[in-house]
Protein backbone atom coordinates (compact mmCIF):
# COMPACT_ATOMS: atom_id res chain seq x y z
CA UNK A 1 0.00 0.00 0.00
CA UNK A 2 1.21 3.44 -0.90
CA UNK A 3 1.25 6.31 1.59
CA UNK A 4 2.75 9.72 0.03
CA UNK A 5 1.38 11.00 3.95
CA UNK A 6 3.92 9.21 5.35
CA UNK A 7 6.51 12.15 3.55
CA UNK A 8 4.65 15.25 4.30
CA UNK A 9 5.70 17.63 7.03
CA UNK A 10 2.30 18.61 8.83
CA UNK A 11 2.02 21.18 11.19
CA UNK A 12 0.66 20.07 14.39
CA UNK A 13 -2.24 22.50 16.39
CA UNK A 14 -4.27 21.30 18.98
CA UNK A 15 -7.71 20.79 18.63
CA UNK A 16 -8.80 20.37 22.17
CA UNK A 17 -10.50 17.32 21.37
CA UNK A 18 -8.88 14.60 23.77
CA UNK A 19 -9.94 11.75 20.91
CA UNK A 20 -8.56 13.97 17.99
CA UNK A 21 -6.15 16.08 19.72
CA UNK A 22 -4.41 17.77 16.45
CA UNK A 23 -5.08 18.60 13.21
CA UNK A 24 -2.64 20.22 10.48
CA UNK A 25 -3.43 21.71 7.06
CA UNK A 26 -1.62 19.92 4.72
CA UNK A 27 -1.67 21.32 0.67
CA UNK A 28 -5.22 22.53 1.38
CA UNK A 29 -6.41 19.57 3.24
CA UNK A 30 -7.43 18.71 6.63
CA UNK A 31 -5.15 16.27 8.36
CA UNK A 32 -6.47 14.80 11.93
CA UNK A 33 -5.47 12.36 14.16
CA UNK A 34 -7.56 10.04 16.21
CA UNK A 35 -5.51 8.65 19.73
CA UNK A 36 -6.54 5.24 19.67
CA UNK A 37 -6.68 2.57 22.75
CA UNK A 38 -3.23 1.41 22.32
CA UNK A 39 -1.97 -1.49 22.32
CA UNK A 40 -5.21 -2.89 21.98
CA UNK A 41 -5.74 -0.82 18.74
CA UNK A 42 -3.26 1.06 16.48
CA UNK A 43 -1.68 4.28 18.39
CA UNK A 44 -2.82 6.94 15.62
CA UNK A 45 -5.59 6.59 12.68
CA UNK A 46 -5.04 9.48 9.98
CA UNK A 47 -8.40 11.16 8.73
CA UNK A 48 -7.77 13.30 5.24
CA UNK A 49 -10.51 15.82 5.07
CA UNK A 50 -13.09 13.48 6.97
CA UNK A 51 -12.42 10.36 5.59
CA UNK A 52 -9.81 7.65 7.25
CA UNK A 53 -6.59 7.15 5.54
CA UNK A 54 -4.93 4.15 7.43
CA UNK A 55 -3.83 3.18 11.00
CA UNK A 56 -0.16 4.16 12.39
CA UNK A 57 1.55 2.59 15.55
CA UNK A 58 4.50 5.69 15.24
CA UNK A 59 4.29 8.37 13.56
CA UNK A 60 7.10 9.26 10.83
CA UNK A 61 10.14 11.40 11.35
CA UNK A 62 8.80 14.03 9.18
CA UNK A 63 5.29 14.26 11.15
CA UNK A 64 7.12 15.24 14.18
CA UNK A 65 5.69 15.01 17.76
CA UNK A 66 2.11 15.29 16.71
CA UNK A 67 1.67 15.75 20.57
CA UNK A 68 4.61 18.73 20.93
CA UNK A 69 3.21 21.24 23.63
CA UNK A 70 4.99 23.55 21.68
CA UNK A 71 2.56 23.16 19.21
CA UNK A 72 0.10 26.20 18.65
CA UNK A 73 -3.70 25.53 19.55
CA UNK A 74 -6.56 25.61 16.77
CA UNK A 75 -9.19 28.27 16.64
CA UNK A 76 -12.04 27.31 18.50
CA UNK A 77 -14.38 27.37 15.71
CA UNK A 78 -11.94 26.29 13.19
CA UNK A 79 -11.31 23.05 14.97
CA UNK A 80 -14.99 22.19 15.18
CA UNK A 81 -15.20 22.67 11.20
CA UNK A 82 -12.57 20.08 11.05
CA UNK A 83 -13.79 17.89 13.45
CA UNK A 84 -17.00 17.75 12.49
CA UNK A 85 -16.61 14.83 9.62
CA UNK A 86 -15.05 12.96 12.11
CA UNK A 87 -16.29 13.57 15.58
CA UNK A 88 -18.80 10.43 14.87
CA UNK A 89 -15.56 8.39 14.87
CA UNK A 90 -14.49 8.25 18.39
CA UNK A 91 -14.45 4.01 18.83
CA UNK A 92 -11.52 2.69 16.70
CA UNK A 93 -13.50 1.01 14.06
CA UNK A 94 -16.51 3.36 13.89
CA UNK A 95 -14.74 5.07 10.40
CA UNK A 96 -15.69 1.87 8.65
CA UNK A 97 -18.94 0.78 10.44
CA UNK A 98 -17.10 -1.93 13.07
CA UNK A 99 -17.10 0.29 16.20
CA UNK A 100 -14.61 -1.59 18.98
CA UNK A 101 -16.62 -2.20 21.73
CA UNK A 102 -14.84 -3.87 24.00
CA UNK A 103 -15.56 -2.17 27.44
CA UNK A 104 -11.69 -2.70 28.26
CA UNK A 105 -10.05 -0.96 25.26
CA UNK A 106 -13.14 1.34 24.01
CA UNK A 107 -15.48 1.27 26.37
């Protein structure tokens, strides 16, 4: 599987959102990471403009920390526009219609 993302240098901002806690604009489009139950579930899944892109244990050199506290914080109501195509997908799984609900990992 190809992933170009895995190159890109995004710009980490918090969101505020402790299950998508930053989001970077990357060549006009809307990077966001969900924190996942980990090790139960993959650490990161990658959401491109609302719609999931793949699963991530580490992130790649070029991403950074995506969790830096350097990191500037979103506009309030700019972060809920990005969220809002994915704030449905808080349970690893939900992206693709298998919400985890495991009450240990997810629950």
């Amino acid at each position: 599987m190809s992933r170009p993302e895995v190159h890109a240098r995004p710009e980490w901002r918090f969101t505020r959102n402790v299950y998508f806690p930053v989001a970077a604009l990357v060549e006009d489009q809307w990077w966001v990471l969900r924190l996942n139950s980990f090790p139960d579930h993959a650490l990161w899944t990658l959401f491109i403009d609302g719609v999931v892109r793949f699963d991530i244990d580490g992130t790649p050199p070029s991403w950074g920390r995506p969790l830096d506290r350097s990191a500037p914080l979103l506009e309030p109501a700019t972060a809920e526009a990005v969220l809002a195509p994915v704030r449905d997908f808080v349970a690893y799984g939900s992206e693709v219609g298998e919400p985890c609900d495991d009450p240990f990992c997810c629950g």
